[in-house]
N, C-alpha and C. Protein backbone atom coordinates (compact mmCIF):
# COMPACT_ATOMS: atom_id res chain seq x y z
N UNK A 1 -34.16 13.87 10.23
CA UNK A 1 -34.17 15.26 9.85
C UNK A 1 -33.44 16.03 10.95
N UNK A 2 -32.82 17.05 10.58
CA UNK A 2 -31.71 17.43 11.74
C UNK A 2 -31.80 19.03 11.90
N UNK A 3 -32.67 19.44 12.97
CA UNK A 3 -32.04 20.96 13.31
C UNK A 3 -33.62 21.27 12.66
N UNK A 4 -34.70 20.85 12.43
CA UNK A 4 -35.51 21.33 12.06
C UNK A 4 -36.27 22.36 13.00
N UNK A 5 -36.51 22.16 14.03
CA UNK A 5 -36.96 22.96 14.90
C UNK A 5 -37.96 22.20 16.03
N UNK A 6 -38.97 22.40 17.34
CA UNK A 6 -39.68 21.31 17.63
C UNK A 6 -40.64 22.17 16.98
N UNK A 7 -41.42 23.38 16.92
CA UNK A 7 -42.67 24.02 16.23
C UNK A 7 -42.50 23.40 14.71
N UNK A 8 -41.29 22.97 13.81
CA UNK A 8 -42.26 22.57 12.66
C UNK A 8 -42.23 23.79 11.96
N UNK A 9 -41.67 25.01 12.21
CA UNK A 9 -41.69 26.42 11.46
C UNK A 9 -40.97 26.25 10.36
N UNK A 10 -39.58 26.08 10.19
CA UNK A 10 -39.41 25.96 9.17
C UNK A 10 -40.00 25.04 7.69
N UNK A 11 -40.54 24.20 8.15
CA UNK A 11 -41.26 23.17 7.40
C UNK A 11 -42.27 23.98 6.75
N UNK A 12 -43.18 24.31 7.75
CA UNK A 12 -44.39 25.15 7.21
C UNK A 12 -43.86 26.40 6.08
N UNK A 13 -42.68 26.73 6.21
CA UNK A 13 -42.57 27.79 5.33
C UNK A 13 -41.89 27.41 4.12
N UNK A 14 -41.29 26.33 4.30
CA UNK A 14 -40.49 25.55 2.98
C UNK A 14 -41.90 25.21 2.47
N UNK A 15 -43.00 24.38 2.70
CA UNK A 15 -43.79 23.49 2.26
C UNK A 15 -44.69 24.67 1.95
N UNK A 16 -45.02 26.19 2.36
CA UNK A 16 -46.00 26.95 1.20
C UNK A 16 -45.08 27.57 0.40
N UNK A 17 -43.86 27.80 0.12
CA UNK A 17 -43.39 28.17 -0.64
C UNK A 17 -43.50 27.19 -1.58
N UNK A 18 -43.30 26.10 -1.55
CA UNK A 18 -43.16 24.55 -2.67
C UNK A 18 -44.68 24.82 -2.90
N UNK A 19 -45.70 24.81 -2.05
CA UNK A 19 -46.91 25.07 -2.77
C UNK A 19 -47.32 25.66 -3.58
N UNK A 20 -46.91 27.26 -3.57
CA UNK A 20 -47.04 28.50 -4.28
C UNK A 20 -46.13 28.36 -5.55
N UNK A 21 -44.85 27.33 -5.67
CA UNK A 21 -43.88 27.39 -6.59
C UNK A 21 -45.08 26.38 -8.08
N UNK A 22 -45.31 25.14 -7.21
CA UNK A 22 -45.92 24.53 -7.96
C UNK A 22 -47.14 25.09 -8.24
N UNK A 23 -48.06 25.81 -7.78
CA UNK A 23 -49.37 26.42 -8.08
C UNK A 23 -48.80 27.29 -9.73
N UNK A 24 -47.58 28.26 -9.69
CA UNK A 24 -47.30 29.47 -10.16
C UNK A 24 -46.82 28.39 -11.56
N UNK A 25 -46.05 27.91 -11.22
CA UNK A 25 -45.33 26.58 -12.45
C UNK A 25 -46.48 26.16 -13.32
N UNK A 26 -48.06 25.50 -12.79
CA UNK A 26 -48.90 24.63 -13.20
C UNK A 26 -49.36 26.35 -14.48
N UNK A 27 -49.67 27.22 -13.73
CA UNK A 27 -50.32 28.48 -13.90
C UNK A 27 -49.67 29.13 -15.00
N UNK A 28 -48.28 29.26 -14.92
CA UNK A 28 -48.02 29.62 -16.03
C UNK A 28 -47.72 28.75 -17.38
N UNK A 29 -47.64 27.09 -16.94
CA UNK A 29 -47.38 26.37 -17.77
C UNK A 29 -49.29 26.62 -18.87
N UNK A 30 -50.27 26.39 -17.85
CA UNK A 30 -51.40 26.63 -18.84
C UNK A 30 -51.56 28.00 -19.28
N UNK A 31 -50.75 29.18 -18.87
CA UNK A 31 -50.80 30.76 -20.03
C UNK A 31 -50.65 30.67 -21.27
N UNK A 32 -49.43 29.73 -21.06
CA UNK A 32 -48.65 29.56 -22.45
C UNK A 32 -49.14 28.59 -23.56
N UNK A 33 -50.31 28.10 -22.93
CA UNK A 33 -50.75 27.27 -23.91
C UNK A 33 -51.19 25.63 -23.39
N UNK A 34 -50.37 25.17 -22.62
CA UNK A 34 -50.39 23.47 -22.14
C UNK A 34 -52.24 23.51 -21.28
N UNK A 35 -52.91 22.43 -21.97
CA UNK A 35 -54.16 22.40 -21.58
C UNK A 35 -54.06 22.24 -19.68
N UNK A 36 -55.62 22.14 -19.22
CA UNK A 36 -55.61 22.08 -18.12
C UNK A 36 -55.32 21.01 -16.82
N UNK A 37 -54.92 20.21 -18.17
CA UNK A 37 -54.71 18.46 -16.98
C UNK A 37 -53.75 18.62 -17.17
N UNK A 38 -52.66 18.75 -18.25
CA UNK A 38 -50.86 18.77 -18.10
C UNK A 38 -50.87 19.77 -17.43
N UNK A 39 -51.14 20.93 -17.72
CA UNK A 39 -50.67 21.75 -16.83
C UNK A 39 -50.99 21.43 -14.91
N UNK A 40 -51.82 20.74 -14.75
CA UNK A 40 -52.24 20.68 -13.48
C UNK A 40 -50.85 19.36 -12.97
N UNK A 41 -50.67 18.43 -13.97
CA UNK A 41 -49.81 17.59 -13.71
C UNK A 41 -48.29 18.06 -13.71
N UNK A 42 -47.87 18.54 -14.51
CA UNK A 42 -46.86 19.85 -14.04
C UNK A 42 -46.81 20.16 -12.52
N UNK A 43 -47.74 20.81 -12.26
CA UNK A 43 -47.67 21.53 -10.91
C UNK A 43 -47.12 20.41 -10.16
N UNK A 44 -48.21 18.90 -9.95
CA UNK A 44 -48.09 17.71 -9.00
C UNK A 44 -46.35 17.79 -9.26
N UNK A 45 -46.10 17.06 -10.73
CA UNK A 45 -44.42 16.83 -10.40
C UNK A 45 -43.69 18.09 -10.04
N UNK A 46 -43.94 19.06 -9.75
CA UNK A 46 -43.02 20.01 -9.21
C UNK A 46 -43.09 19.92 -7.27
N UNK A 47 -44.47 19.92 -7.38
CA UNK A 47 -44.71 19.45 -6.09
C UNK A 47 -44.13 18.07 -5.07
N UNK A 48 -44.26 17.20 -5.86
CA UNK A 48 -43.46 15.68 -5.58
C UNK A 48 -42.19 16.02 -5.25
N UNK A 49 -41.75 16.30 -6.47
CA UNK A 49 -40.07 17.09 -6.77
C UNK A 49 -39.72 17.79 -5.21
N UNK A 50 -40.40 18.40 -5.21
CA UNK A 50 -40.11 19.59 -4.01
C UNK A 50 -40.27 18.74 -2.61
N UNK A 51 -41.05 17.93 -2.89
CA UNK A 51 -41.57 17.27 -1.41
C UNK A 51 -40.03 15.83 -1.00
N UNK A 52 -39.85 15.28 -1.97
CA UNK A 52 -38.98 14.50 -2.14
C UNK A 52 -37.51 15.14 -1.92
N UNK A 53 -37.35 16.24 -1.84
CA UNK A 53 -36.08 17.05 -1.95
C UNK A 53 -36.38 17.49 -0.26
N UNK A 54 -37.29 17.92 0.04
CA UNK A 54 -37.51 18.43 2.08
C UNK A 54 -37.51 17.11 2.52
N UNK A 55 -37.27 16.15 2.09
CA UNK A 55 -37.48 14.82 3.21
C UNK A 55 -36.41 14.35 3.35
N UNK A 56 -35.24 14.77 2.19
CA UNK A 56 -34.10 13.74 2.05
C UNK A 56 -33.08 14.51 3.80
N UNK A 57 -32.53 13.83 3.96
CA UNK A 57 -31.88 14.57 5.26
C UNK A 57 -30.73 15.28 4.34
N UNK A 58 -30.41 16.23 5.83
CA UNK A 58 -29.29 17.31 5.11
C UNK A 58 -28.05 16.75 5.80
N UNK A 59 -27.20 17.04 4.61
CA UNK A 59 -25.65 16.52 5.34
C UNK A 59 -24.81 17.20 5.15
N UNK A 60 -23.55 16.60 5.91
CA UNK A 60 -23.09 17.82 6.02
C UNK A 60 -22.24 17.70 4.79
N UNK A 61 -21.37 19.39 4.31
CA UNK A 61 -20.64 19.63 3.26
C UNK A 61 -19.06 18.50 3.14
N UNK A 62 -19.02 17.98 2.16
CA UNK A 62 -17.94 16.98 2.28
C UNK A 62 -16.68 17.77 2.25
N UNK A 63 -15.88 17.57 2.78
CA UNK A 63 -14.87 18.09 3.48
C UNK A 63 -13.26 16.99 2.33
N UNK A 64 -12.87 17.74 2.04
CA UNK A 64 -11.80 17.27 0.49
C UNK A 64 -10.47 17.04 1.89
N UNK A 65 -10.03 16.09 2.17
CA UNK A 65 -8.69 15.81 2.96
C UNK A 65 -6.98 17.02 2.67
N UNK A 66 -6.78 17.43 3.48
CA UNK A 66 -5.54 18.14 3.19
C UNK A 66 -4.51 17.52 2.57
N UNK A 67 -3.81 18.24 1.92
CA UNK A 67 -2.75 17.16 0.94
C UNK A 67 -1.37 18.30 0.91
N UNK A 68 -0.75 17.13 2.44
CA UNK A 68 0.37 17.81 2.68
C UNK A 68 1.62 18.53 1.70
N UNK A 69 2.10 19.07 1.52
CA UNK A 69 2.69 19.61 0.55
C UNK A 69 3.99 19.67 0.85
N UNK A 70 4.70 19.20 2.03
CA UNK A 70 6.09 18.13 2.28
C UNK A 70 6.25 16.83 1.80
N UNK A 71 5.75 16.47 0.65
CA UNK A 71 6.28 15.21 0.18
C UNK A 71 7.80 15.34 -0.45
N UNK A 72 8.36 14.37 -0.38
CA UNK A 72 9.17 14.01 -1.50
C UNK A 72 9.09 14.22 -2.53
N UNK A 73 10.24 15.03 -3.21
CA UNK A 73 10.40 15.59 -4.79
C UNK A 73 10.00 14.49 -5.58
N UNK A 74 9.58 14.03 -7.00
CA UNK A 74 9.21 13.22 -7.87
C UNK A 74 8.22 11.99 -7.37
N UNK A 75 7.45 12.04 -7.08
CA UNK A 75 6.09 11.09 -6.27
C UNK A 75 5.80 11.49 -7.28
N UNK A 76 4.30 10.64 -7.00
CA UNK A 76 3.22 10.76 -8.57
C UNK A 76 3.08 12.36 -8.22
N UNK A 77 2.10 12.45 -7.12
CA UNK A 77 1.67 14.24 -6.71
C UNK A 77 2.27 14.84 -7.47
N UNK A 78 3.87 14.68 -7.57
CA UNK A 78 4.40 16.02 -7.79
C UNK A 78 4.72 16.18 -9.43
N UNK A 79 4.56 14.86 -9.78
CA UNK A 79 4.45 14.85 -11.52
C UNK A 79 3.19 15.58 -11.77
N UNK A 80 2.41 15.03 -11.13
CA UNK A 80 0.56 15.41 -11.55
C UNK A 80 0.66 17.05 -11.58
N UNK A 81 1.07 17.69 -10.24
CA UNK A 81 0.79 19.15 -10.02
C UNK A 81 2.19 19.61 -11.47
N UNK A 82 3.28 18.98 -11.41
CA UNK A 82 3.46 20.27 -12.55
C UNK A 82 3.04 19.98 -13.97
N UNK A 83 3.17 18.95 -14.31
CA UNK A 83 1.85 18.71 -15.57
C UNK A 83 0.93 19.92 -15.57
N UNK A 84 0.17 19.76 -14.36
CA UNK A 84 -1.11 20.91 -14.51
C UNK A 84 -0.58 22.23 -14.77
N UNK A 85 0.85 22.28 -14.18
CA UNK A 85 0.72 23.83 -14.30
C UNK A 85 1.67 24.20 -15.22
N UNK A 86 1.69 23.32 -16.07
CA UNK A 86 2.23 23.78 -17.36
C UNK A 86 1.85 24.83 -18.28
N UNK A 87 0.14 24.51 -18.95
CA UNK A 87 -0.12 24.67 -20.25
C UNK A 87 -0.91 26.04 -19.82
N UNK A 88 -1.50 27.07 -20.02
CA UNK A 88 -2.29 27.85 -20.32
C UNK A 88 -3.07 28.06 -21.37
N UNK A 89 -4.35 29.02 -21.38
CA UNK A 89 -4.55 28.77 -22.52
C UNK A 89 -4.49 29.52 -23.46
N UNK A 90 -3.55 30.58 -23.37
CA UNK A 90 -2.74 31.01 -24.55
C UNK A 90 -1.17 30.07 -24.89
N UNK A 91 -1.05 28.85 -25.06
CA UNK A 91 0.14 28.36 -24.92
C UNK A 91 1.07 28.55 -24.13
N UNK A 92 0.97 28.88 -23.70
CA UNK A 92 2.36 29.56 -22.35
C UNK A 92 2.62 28.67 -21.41
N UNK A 93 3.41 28.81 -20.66
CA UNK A 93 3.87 27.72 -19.51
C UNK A 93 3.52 28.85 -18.79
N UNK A 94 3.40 28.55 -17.37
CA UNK A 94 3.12 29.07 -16.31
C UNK A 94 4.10 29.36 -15.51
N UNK A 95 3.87 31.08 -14.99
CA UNK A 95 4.78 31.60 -13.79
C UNK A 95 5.65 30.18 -12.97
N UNK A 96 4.73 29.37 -11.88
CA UNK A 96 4.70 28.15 -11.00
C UNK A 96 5.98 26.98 -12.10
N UNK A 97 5.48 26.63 -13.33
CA UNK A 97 6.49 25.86 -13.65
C UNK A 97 7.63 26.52 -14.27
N UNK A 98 7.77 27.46 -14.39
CA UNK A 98 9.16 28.44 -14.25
C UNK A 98 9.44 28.82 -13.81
N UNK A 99 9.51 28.95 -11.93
CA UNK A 99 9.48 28.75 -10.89
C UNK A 99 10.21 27.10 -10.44
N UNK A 100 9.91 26.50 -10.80
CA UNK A 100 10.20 24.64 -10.33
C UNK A 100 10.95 24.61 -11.34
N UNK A 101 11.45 25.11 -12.57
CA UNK A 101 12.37 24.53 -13.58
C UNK A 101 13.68 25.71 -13.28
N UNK A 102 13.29 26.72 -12.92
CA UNK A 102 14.28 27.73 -12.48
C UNK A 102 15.38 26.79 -11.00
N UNK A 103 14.40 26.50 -10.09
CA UNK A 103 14.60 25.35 -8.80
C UNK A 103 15.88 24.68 -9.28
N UNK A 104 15.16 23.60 -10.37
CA UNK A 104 15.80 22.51 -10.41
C UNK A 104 16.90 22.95 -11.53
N UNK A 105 17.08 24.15 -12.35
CA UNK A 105 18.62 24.48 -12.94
C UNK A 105 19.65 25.10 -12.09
N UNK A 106 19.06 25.52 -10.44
CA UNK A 106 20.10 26.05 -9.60
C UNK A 106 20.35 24.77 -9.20
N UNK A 107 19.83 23.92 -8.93
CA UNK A 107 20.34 22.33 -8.32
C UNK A 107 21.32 21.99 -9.45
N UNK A 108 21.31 21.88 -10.78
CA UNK A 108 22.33 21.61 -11.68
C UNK A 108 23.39 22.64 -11.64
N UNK A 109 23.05 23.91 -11.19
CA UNK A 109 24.29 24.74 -11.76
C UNK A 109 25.29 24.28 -10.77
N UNK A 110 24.16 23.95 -8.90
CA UNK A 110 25.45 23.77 -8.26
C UNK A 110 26.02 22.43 -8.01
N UNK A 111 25.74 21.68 -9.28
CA UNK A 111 26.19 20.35 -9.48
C UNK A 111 27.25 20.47 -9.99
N UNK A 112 27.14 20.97 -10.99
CA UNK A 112 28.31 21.44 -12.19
C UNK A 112 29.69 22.41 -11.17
N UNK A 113 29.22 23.27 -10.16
CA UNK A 113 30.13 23.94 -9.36
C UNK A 113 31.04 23.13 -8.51
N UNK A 114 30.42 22.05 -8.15
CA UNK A 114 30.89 21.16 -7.28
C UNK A 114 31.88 20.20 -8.01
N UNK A 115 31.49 19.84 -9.14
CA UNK A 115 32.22 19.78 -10.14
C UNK A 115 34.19 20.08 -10.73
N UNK A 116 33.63 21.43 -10.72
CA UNK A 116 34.63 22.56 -10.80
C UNK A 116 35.85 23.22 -9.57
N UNK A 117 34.81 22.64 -8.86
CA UNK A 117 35.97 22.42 -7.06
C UNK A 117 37.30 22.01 -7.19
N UNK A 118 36.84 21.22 -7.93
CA UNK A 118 38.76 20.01 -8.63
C UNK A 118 39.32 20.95 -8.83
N UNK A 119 38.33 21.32 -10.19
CA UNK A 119 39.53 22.61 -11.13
C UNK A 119 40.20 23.59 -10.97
N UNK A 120 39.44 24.23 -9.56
CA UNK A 120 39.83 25.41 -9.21
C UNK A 120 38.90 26.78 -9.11
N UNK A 121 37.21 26.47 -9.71
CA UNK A 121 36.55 27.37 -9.81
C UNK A 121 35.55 27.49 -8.62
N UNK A 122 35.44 27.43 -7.66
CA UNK A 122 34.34 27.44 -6.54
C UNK A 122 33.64 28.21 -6.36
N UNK A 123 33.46 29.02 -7.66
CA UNK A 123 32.46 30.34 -7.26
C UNK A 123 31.20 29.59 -7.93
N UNK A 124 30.13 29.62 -7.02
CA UNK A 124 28.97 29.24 -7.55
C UNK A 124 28.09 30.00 -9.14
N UNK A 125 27.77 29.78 -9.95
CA UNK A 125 26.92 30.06 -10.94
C UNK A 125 25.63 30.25 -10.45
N UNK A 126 25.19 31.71 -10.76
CA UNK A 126 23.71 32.41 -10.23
C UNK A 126 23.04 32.75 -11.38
N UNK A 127 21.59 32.56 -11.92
CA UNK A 127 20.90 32.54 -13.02
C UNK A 127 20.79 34.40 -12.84
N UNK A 128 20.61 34.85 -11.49
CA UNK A 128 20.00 36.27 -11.56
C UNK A 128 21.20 36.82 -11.10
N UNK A 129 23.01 36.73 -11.54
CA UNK A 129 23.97 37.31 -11.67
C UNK A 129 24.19 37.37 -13.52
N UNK A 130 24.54 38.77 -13.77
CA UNK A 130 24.40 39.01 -14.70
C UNK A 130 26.31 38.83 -15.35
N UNK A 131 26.80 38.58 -14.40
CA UNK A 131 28.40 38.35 -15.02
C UNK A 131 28.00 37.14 -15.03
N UNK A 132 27.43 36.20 -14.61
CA UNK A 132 27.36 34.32 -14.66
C UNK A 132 26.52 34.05 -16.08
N UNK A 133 26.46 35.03 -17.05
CA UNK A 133 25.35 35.00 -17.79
C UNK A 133 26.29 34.04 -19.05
N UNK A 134 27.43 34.62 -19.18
CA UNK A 134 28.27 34.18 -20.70
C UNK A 134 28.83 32.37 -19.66
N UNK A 135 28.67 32.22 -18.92
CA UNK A 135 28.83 30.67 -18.64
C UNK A 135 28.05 30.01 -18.56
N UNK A 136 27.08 30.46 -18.36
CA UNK A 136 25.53 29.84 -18.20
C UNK A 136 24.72 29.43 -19.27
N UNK A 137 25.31 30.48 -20.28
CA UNK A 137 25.04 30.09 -22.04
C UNK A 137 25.52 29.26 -22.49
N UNK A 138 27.32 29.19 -22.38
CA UNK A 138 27.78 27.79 -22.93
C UNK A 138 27.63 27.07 -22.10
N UNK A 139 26.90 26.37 -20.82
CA UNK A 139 26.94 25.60 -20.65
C UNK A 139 25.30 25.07 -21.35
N UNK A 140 24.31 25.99 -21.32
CA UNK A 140 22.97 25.41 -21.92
C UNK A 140 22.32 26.24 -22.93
N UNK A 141 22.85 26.69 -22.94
CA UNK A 141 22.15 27.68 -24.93
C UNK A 141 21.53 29.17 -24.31
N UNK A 142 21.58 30.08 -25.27
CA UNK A 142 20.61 31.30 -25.09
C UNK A 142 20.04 30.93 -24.93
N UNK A 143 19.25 29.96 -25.93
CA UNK A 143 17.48 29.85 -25.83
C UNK A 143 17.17 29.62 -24.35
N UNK A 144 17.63 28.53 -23.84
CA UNK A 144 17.64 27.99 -22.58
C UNK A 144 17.42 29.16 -20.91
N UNK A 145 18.52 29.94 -21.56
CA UNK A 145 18.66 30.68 -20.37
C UNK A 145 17.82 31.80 -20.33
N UNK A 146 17.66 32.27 -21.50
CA UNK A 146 16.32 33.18 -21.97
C UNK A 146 14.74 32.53 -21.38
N UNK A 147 15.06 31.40 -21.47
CA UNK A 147 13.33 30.57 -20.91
C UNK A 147 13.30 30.83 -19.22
N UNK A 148 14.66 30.44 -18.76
CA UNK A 148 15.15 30.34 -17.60
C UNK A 148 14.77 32.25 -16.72
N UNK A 149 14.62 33.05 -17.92
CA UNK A 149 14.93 34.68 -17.37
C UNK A 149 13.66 34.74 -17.89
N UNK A 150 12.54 34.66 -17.86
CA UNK A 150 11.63 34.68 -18.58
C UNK A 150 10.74 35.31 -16.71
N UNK A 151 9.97 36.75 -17.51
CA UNK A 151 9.34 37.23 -16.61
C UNK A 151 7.54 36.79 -17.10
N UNK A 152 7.09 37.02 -15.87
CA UNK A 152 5.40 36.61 -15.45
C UNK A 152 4.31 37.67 -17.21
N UNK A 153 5.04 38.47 -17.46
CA UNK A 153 4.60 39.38 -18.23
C UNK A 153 4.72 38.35 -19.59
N UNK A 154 5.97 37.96 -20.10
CA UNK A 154 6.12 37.25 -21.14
C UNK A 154 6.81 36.18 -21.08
N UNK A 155 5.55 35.05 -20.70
CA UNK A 155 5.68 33.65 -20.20
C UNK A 155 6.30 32.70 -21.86
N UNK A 156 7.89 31.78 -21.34
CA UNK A 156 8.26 30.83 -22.46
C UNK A 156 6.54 30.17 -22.81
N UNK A 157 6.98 29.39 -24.12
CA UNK A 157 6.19 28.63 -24.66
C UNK A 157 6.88 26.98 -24.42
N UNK A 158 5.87 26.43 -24.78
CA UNK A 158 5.80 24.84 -23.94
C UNK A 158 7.58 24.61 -24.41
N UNK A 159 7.31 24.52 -25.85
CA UNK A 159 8.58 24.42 -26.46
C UNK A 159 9.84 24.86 -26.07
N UNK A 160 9.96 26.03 -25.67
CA UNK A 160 10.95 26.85 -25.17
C UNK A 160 11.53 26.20 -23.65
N UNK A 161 10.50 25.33 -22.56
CA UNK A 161 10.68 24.98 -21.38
C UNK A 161 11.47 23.46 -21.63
N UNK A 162 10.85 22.40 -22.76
CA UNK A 162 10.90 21.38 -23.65
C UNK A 162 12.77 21.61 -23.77
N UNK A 163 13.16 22.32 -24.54
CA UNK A 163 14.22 22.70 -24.47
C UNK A 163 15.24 22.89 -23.92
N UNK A 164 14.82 23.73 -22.67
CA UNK A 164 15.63 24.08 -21.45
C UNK A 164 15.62 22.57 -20.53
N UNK A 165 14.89 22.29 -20.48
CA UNK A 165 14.57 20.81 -19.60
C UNK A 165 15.42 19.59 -20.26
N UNK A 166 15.78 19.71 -21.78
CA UNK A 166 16.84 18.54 -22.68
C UNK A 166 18.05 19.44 -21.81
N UNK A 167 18.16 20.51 -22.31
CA UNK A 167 19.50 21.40 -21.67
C UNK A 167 19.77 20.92 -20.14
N UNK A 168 19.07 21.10 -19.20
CA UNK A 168 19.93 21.20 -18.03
C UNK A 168 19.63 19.57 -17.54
N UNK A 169 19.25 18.25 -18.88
CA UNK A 169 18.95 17.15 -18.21
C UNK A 169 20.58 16.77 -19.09
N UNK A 170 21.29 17.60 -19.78
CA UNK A 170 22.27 17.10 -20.31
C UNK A 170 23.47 17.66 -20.11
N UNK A 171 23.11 18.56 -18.55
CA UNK A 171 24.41 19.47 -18.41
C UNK A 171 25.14 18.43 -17.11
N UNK A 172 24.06 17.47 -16.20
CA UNK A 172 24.71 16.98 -15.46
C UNK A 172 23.75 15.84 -15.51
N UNK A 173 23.84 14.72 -15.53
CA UNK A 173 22.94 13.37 -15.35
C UNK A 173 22.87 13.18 -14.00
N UNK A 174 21.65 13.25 -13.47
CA UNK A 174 21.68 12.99 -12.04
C UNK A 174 22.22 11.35 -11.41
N UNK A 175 22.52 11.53 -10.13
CA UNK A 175 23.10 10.10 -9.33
C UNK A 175 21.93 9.09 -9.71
N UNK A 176 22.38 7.91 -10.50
CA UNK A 176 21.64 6.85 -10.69
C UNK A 176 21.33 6.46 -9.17
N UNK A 177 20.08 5.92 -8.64
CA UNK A 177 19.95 5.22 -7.77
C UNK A 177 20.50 3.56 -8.00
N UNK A 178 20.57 2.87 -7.29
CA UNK A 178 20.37 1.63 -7.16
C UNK A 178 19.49 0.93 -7.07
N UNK A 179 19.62 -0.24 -7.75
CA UNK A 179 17.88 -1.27 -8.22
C UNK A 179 18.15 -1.99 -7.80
N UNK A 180 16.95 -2.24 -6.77
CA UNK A 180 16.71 -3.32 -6.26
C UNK A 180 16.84 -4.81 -6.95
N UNK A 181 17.46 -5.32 -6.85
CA UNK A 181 17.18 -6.84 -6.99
C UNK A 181 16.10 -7.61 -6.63
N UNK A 182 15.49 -8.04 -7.33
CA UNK A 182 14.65 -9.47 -6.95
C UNK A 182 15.33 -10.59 -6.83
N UNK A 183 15.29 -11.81 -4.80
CA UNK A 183 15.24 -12.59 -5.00
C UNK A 183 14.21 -13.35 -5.00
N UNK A 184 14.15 -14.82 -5.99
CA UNK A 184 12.92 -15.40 -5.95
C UNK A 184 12.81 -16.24 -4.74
């Protein structure tokens, strides 16, 4: 038992309160009707109850490990957290994953720019430039870019993100990695 005191004070005052709880419990259980031996047995298991609960030791509050939030893009973590913060429960996608899908269409736009270096165009494509707006369409649809401009007030629907996410997974295919080989 830890931190109880050496007088025993706190005990004494937990243990008449548990007294008085179970006395009041037995007492009102026989008002209402329950004869005088259940009701008296009532009281005991409240009493037990109570006595069994002051003996167990106290521990301390479990403490949940920090979960650094510098990982590497696509780990499980980072599938798990935007999953979660997809759905609402008015259907809506969430501020946070239109936020991370906004992210990852400036990583494509300046894929596609880099792209265009050859050609001659090196001016980067900006989602919140309003002249970049008629290139930004043909390259991934109104709908798309509308999901993409989508304020906290009137959040896309799952569908609408579903969409934009085929769109900017088909405006540039990301660098295949390389696979490992197995030798046996």
């Amino acid at each position: 038992m830890t931190e109880r005191g050496s007088s025993g004070t706190p005990w004494r005052g937990r243990l008449t309160g548990l007294i008085v709880l179970a006395v009041l419990t037995g007492g009102v259980a026989w008002y209402v009707g329950v004869d005088g031996w259940h009701a008296s047995v009532i009281a005991a298991a409240v009493l037990a109850v109570g006595l069994i609960w002051m003996a167990l030791p106290e521990r301390p509050p479990s403490i949940w490990p920090f979960e650094s939030q510098a990982k590497d893009d696509g780990n499980r973590n980072d599938v798990n957290r935007l999953s979660w913060s997809l759905r609402t429960r008015k259907r809506r996608v969430r501020p946070e994953a239109v936020r991370r899908i906004r992210k990852l269409a400036a990583q494509r736009l300046e894929a596609v720019r880099q792209e265009a270096v050859g050609q001659g165009d090196a001016r980067p494509l900006d989602l919140d430039d309003p002249a970049d707006r008629v290139s930004i369409e043909r390259l991934i649809g109104s709908r798309a870019y509308r999901t993409l401009r989508s304020n906290p007030v009137r959040q896309p629907t799952f569908a609408d993100v579903e969409q934009c996410l085929d769109a900017l997974s088909a405006l540039v295919e990301p660098v295949s990695t390389t696979t490992r080989k197995r030798t046996p």
